[in-house]
Protein backbone atom coordinates (compact mmCIF):
# COMPACT_ATOMS: atom_id res chain seq x y z
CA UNK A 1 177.00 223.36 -59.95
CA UNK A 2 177.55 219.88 -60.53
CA UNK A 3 180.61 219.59 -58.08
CA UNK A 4 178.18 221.39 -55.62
CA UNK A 5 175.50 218.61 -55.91
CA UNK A 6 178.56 215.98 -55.90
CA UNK A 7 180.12 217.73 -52.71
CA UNK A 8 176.58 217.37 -51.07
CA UNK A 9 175.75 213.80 -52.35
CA UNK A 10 179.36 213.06 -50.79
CA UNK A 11 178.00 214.62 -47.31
CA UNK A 12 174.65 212.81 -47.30
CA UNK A 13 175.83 209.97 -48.11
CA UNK A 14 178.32 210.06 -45.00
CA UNK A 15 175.34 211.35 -42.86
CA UNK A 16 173.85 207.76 -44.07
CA UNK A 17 176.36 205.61 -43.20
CA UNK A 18 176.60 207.21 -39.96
CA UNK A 19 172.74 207.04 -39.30
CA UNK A 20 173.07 202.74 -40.50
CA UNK A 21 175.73 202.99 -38.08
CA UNK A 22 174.22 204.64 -35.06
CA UNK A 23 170.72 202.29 -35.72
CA UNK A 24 172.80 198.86 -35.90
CA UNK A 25 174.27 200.04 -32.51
CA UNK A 26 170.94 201.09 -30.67
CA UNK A 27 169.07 197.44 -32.39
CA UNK A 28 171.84 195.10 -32.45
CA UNK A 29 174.77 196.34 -30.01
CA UNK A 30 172.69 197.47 -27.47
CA UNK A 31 169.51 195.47 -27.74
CA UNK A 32 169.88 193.55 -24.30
CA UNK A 33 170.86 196.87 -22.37
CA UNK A 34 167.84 198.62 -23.75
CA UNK A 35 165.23 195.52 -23.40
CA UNK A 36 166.52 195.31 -19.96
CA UNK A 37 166.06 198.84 -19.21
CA UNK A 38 163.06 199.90 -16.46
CA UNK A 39 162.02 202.52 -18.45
CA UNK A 40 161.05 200.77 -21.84
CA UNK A 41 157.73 199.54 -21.55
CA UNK A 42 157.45 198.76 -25.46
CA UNK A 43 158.52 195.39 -25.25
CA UNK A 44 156.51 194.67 -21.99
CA UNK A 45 153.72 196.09 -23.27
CA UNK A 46 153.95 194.20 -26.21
CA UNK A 47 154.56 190.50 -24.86
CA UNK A 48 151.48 190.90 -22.31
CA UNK A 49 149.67 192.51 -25.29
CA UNK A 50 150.03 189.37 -26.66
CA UNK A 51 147.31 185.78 -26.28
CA UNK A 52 148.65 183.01 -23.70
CA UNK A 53 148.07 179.75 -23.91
CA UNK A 54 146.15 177.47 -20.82
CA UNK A 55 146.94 176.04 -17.98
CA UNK A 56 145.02 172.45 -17.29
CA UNK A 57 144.60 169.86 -14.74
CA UNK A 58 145.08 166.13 -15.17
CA UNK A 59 141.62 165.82 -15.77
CA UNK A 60 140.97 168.46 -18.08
CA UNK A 61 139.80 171.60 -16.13
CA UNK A 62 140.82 175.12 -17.27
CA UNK A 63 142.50 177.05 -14.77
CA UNK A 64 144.05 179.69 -16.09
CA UNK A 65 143.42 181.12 -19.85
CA UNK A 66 143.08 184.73 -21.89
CA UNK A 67 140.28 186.25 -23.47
CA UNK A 68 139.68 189.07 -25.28
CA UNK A 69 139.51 192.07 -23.03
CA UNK A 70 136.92 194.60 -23.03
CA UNK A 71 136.58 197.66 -25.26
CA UNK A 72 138.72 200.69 -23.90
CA UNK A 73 140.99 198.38 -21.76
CA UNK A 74 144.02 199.20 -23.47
CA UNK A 75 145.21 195.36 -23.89
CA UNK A 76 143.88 192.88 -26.06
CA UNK A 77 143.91 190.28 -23.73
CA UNK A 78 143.12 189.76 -20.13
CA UNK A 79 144.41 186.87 -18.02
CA UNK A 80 142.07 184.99 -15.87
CA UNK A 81 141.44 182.36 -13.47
CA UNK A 82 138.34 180.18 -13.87
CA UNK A 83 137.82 178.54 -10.40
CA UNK A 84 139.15 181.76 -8.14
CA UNK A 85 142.11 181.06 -5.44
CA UNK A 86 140.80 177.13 -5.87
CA UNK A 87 144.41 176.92 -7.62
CA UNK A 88 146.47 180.20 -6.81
CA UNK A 89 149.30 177.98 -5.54
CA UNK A 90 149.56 176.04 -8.58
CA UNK A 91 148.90 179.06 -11.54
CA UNK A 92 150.38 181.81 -9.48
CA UNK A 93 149.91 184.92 -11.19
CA UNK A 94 150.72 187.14 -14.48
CA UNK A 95 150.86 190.62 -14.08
CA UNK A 96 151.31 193.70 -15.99
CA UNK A 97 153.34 196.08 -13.50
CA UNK A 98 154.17 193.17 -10.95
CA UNK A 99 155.87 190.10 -12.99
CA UNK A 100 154.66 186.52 -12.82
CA UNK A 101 154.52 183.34 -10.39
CA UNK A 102 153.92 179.90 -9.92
CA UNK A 103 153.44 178.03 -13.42
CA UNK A 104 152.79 181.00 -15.11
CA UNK A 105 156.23 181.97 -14.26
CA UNK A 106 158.71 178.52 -14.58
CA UNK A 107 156.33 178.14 -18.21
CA UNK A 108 155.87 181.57 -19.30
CA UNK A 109 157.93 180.84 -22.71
CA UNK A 110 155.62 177.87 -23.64
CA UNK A 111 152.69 179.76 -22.76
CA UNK A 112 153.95 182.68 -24.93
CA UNK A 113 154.90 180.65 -27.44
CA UNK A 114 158.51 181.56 -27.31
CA UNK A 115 160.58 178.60 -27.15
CA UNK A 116 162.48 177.60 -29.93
CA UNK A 117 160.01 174.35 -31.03
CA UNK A 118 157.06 176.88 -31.26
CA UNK A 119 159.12 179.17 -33.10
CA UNK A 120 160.56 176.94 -35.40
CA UNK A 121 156.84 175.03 -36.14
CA UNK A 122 154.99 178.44 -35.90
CA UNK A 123 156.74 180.35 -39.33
CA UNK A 124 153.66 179.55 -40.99
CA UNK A 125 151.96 182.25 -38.39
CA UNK A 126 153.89 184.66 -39.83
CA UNK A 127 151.32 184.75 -42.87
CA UNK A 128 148.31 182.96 -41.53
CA UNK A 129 148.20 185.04 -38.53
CA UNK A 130 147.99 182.09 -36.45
CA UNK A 131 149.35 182.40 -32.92
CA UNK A 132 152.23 180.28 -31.49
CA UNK A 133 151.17 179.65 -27.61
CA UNK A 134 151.54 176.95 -26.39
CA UNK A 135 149.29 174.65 -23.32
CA UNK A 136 150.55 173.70 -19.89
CA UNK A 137 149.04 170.76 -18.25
CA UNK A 138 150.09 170.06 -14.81
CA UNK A 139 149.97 167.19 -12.72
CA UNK A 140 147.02 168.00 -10.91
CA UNK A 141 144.08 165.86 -10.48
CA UNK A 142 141.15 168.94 -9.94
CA UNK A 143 138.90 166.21 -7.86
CA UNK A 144 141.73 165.99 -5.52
CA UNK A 145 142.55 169.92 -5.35
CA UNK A 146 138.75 170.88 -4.75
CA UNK A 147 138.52 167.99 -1.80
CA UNK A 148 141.71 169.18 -0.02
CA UNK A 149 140.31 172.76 -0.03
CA UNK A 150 136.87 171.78 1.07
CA UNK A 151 138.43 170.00 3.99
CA UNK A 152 140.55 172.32 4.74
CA UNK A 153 137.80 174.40 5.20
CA UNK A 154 139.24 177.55 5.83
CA UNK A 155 141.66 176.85 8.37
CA UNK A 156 145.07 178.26 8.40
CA UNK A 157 147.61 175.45 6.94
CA UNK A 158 148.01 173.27 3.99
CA UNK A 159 147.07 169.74 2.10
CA UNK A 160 149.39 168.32 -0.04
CA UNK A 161 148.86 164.96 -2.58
CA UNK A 162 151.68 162.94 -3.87
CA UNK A 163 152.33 160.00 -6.23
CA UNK A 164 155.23 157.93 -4.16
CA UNK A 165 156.00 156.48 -7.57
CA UNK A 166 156.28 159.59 -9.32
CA UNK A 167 156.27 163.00 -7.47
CA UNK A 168 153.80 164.17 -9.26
CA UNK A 169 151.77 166.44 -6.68
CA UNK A 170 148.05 165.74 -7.56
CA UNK A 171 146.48 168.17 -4.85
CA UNK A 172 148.14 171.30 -3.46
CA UNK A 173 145.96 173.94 -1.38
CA UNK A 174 147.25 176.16 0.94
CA UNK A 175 145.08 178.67 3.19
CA UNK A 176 145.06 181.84 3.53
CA UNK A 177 145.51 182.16 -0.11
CA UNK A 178 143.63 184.95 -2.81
CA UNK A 179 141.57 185.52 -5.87
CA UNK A 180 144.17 185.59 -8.58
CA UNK A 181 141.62 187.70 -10.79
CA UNK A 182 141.88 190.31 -8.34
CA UNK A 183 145.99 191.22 -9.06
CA UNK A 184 145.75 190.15 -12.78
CA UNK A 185 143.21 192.63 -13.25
CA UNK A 186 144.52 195.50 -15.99
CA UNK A 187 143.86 198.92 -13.64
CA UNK A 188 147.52 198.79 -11.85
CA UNK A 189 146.48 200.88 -9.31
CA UNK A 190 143.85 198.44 -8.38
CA UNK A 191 146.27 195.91 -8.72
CA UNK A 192 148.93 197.50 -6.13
CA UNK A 193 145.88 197.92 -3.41
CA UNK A 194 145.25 194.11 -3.41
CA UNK A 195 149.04 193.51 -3.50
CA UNK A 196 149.26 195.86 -0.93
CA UNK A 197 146.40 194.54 1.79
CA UNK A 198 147.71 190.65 1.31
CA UNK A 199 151.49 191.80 1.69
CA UNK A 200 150.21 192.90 4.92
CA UNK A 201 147.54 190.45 5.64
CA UNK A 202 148.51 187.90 8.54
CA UNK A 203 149.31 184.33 7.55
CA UNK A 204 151.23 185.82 4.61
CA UNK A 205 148.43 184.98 1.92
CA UNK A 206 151.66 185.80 -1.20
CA UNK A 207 153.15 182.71 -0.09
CA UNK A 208 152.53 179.06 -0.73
CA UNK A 209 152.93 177.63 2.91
CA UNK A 210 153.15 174.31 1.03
CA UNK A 211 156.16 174.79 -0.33
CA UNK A 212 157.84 178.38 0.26
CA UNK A 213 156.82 178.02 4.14
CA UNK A 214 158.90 175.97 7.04
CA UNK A 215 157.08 174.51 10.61
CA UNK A 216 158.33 172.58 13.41
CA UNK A 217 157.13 169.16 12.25
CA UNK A 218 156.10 167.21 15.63
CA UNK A 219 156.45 163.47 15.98
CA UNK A 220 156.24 163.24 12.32
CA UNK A 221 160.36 163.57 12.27
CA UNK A 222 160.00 160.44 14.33
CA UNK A 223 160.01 158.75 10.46
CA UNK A 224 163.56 160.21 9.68
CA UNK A 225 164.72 159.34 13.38
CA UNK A 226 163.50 156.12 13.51
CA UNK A 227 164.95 155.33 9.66
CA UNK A 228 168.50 156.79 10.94
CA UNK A 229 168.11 154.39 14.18
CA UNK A 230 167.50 151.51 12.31
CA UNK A 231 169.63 151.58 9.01
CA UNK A 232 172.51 152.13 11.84
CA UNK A 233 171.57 149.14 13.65
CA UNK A 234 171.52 150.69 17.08
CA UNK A 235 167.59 149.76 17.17
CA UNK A 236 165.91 146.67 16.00
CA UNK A 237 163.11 145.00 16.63
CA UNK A 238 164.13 143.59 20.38
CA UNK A 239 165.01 147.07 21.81
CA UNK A 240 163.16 148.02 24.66
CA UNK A 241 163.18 151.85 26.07
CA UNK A 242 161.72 151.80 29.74
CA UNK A 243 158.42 152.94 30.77
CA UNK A 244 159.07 156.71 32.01
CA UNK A 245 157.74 160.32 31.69
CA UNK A 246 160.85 162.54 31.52
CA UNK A 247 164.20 161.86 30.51
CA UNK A 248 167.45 164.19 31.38
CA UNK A 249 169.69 164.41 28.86
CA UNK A 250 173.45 165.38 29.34
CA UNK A 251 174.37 169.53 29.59
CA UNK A 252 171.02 170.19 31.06
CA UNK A 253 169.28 170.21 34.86
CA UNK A 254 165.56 170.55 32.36
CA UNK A 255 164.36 167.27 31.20
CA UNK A 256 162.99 166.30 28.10
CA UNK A 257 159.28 165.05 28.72
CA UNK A 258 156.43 162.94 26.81
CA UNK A 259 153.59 164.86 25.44
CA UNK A 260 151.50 165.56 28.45
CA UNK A 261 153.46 164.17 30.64
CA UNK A 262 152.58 160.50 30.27
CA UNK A 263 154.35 157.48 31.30
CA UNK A 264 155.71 155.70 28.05
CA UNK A 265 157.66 153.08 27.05
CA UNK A 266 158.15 149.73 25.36
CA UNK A 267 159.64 148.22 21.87
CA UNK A 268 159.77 149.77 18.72
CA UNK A 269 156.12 149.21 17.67
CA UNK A 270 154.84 150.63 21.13
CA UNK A 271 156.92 153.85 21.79
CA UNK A 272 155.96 154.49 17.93
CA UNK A 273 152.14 153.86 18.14
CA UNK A 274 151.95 155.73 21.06
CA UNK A 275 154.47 158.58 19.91
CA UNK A 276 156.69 158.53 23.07
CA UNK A 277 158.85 161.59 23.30
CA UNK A 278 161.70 160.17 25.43
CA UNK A 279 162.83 156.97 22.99
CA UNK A 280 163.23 159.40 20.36
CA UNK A 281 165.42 161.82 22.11
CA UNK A 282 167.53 158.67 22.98
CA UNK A 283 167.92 157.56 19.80
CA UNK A 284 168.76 160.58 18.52
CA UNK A 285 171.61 161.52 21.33
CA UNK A 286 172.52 157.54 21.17
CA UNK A 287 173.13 158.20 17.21
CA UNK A 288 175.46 161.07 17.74
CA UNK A 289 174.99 164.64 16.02
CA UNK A 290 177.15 162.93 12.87
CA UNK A 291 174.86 160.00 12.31
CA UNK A 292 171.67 161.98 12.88
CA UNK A 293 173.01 164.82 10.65
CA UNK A 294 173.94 162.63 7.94
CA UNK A 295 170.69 160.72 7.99
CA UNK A 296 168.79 164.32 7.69
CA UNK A 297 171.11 164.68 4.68
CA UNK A 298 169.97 162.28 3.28
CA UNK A 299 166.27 162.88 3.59
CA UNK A 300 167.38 166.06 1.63
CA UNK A 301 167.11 168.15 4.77
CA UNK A 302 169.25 171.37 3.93
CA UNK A 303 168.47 171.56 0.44
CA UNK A 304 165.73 173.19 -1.05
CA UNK A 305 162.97 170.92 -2.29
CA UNK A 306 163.50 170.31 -5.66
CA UNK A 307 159.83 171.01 -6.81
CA UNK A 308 159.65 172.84 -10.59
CA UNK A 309 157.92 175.85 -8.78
CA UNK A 310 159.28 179.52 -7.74
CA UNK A 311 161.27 180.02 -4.85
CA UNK A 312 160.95 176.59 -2.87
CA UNK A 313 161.72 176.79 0.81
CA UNK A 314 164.38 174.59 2.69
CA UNK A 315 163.79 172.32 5.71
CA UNK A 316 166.32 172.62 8.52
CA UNK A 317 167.37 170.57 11.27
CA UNK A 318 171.41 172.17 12.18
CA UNK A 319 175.00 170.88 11.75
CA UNK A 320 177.44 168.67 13.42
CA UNK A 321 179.45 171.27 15.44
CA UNK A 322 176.03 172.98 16.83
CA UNK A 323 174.62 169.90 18.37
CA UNK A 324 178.06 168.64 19.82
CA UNK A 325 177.50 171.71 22.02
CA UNK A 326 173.83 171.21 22.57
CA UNK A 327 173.30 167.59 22.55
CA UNK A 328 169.96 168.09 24.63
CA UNK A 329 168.51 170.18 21.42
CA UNK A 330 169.73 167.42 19.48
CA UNK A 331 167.21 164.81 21.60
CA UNK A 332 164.79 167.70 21.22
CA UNK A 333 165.54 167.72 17.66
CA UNK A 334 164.97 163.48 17.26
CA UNK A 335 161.29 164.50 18.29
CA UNK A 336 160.73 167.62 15.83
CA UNK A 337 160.39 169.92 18.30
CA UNK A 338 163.17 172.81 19.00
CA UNK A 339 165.05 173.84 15.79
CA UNK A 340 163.92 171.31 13.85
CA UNK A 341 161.69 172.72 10.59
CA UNK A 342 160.27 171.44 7.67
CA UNK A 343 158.54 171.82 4.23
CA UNK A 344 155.29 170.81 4.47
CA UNK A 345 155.61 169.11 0.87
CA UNK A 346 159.14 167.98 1.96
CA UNK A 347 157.24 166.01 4.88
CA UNK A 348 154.89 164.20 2.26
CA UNK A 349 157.94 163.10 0.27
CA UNK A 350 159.01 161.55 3.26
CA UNK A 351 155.93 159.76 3.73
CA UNK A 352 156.12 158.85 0.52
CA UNK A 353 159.94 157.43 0.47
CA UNK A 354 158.28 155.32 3.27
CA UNK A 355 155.98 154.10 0.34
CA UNK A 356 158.44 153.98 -2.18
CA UNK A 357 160.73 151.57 -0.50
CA UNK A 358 162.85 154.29 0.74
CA UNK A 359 163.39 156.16 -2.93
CA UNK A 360 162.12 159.74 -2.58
CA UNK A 361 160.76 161.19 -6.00
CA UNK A 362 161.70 164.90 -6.97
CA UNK A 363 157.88 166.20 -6.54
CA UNK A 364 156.36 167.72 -10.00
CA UNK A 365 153.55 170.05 -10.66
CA UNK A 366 154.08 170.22 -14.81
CA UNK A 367 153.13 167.09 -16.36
CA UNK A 368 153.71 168.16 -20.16
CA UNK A 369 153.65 170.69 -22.50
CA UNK A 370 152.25 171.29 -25.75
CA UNK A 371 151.95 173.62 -28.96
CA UNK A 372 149.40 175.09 -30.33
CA UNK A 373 148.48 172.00 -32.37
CA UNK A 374 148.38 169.60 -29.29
CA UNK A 375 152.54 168.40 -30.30
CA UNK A 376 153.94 167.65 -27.11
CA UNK A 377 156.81 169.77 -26.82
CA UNK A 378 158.18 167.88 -22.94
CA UNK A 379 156.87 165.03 -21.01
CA UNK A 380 157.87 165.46 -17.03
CA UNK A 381 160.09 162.35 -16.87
CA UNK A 382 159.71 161.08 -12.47
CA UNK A 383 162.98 161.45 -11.51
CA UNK A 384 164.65 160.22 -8.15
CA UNK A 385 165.99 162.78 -5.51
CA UNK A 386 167.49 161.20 -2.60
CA UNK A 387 167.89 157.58 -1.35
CA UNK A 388 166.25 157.42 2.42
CA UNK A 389 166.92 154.82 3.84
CA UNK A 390 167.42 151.06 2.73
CA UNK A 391 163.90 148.79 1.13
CA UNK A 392 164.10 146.64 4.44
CA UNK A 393 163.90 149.80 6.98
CA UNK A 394 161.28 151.37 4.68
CA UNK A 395 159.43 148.44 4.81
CA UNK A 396 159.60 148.21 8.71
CA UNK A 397 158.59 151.59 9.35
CA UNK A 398 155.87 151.19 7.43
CA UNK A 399 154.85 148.49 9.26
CA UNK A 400 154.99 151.10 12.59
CA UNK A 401 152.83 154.14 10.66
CA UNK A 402 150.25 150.95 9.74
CA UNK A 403 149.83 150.42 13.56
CA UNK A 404 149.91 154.04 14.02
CA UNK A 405 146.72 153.94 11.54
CA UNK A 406 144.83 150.86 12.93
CA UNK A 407 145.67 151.07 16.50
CA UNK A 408 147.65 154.37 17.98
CA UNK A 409 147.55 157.92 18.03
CA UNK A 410 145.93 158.78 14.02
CA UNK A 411 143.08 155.84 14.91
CA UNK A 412 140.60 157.85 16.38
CA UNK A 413 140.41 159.77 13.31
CA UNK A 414 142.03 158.45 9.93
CA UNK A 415 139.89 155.23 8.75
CA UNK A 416 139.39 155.25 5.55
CA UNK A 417 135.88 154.06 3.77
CA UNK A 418 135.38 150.48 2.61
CA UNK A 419 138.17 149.24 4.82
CA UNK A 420 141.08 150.31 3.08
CA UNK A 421 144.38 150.79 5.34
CA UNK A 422 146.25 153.42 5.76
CA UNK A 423 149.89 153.86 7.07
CA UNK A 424 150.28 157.27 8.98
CA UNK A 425 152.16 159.20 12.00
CA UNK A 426 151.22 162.17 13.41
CA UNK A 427 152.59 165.27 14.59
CA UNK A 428 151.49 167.63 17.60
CA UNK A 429 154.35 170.48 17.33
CA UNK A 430 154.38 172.41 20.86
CA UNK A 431 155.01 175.65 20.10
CA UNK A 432 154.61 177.27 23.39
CA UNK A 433 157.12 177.53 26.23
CA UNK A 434 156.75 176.50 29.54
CA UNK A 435 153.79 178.05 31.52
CA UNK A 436 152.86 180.45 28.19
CA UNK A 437 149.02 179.35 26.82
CA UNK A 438 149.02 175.84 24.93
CA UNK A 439 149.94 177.00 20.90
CA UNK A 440 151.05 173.73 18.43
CA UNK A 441 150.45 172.94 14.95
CA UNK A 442 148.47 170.00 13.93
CA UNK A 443 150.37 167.28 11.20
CA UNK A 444 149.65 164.06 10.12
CA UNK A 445 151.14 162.37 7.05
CA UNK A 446 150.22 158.76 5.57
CA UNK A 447 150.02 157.11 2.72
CA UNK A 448 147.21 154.57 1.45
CA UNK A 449 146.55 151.85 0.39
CA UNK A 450 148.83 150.22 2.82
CA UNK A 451 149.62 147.40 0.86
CA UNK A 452 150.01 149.38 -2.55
CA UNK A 453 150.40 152.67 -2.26
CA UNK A 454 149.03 155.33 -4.71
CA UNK A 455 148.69 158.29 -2.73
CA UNK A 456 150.88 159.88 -0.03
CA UNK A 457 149.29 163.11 1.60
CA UNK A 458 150.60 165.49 4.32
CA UNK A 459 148.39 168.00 6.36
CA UNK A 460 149.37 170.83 8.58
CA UNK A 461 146.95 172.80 10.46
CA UNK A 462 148.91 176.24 11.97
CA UNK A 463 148.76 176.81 15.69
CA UNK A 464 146.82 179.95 15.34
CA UNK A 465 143.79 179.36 16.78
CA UNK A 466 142.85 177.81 20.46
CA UNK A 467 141.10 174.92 18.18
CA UNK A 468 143.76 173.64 16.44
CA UNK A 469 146.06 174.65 19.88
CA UNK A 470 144.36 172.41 22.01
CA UNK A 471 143.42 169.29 19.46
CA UNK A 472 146.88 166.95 18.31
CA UNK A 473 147.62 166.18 14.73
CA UNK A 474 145.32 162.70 15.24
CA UNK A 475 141.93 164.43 16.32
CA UNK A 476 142.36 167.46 13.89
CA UNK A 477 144.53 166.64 10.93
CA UNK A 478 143.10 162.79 10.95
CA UNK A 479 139.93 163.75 9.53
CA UNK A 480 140.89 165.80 6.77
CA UNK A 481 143.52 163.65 5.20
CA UNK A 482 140.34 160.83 5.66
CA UNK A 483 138.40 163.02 3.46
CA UNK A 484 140.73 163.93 0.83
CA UNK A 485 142.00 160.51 0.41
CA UNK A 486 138.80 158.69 0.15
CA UNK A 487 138.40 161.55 -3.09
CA UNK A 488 141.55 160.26 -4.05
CA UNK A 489 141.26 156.23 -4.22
CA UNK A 490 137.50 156.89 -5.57
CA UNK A 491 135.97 155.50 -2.43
């Protein structure tokens, strides 16, 4: 009997070591694979099953937090938004069934309390009870945010506010956006009909045309033409273009004309103020596809902007070999018109390298982060991206985009309140061929005060209605960058 009971004790005790085996394999082997596996909802369940910590503006406004979710909802918590689609392009979302964007994504360990400070200071939880998240506050300023969409006013485009000293993006609305309540909500099928109607709504509400969006730019690339032109030395302050309406460039019988067909001409300070077409595509074929390339380089055109969201877009303007064989796109290009695209927020960096003697900042929505006890866990340190052009060409053209302000094309429409000057140029991107019904967007970017700068702001209104069609980046985009920066400097 007893070597029958040994026999078996020998048996189950194999079976054991087997079973510690098999489990160390599934939970320590094969952890990753199984984690990573679509068809294990434990773990998902269980991280959105647990709190989150905010989301707040410079100023202190909530704007995205958790509370406790209502009885028979099946989490504990439920995600929300406090001031609607106000800041969609800065939260983004966080979903059950359909992942996470925007800051919620790029800080969803510090919000989860996951990184290895909050784990490290949060042991104590382990008996207390005491939750780990951790606090997000971004960059921006919610005075600033709530102007730009109130000026915006429901028209197709964006406003974006930046620091020239810093990057840090203090106002960021984009329109069409959404009610980020509406896909955070906890029924997923409710959740995949809203997902569903903006995936398919036009403008392409899912995307931040701020930053994941590109638009022929208008005379506003006149900046980065005009920088290339002078930092070369084949302009100055003596050049003179001659008064004309059209110019012909070489390979083509079609000229390139001036907006509307005007006569225009003069120095530097004229053909800018009035934003002549036909300088501009001289320069730009006088500079060569290599020099004008090069200078877009250097602007960062090419390269995604480097802005701590998801998926930023990339402005584009084309290569070397491309405009050797089509050196009238490349005049076309020295305008913004043809080819020529860019980032909305990658056109108020440029302003703002105007404004920061020719430094442009790498633009920043997080500001800091923080435990659950208010330690700052990381400070956003402003960080340089790309060299412009040199201090004495920055400080030229912004002598140009001041008379563009006082006395050209944006001063009909961008005066500021209490008499504080503003450096701008505008933008009035023909979109339309030849003969087809007038369709442009509407740009203007600037900076103020003129003297110091604190703010740089760009606004784009979308050729999508005959409004904004008809009206230039002056009339239409003037006013609302008025509006937002008078919020701004406290005017």
């Amino acid at each position: 009997m007893n070597r029958r009971i040994g026999k078996l004790a020998v048996v189950l005790f194999g079976l054991y070591i087997v079973l510690f085996v098999q489990l160390n394999l599934i939970q320590v082997g094969r952890k990753d694979t199984l984690d990573n596996d679509s068809r294990n909802t434990r773990q998902t369940v269980r991280n959105f099953n647990d709190p989150r910590g905010d989301i707040v503006t410079s100023d202190g406004v909530v704007i995205a937090t958790s509370v406790a979710s209502e009885p028979g909802d099946g989490f504990d918590w439920q995600r929300t938004y406090p001031k609607g689609d106000t800041y969609t392009s800065i939260t983004g979302y966080y979903t059950f069934g359909f992942g996470a964007t925007g800051v919620e994504r790029v800080e969803n360990d510090v919000l989860a309390g996951r990184t290895a400070a909050q784990q490290i200071t949060g042991i104590g939880s382990l008996f207390s009870g005491r939750g780990v998240t951790g606090d997000v506050e971004v960059t921006i300023d919610s005075r600033i945010q709530e102007a730009a969409k109130a000026a915006l006013a429901g028209r197709e485009g964006t406003v974006v506010v930046l620091e020239p000293s810093t990057g840090a993006v203090k106002a960021m609305y984009s329109w069409p956006t959404y009610d980020t309540n509406l896909v955070a909500t906890h029924d997923a099928d409710e959740a995949e009909s809203v997902f569903d109607y903006l995936d398919a709504a036009p403008g392409k509400p899912l995307l931040v045309n701020a930053y994941q969006e590109r638009y022929m730019p208008g005379s506003t690339f006149k900046i980065i033409t005009t920088a290339a032109a002078l930092d070369s030395g084949l302009v100055d302050d003596t050049t003179v273009w001659a008064e004309e309406s059209e110019f012909l460039p070489p390979q083509t019988i079609d000229p390139i004309q001036n907006y509307g067909g005007k006569v225009c001409g003069g120095d530097l300070t004229e053909v800018f103020r009035r934003s002549c077409n036909t300088p501009f595509a001289r320069m730009a074929i006088d500079l060569g596809p290599e020099t004008m390339v090069s200078a877009a380089e250097r602007f960062g055109i090419g390269d995604k902007v480097p802005i701590d969201l998801p998926a930023p877009a990339a402005s584009f303007f084309g290569d070397v070999d491309y405009f050797e064989r089509n050196i009238p796109l490349l005049g076309i290009g020295g305008f913004g018109q043809g080819n020529t695209t860019m980032v909305p927020v990658h056109m108020a960096m440029v302003a703002a390298s105007v404004a920061n003697e020719g430094v442009m900042m790498r633009p920043h929505v997080v500001a800091a982060t923080f435990d659950r006890d208010g330690r700052t866990l990381r400070r956003t340190a402003p960080t340089a991206w790309r060299t412009t052009m040199t201090p004495s060409t920055a400080e030229k053209i912004g002598a140009l985009m001041e008379e563009v302000a006082d006395t050209g094309t944006a001063s009909c429409c961008l005066r500021l309140s209490n008499g504080v000057r503003a450096a701008a140029k505008t933008g009035t991107a023909q979109l339309n061929m030849a003969g087809e019904p007038e369709r442009s967007h509407a740009w203007i970017v600037a900076y103020a005060p003129a003297e110091a700068p604190r703010y740089a702001i760009v606004v784009m209104l979308k050729g999508t209605t005959a409004e904004i069609s008809e009206g230039t980046g002056g009339t239409l985009a003037g006013p609302i960058a008025s509006r937002v920066l008078d919020v701004a400097l406290g005017l």
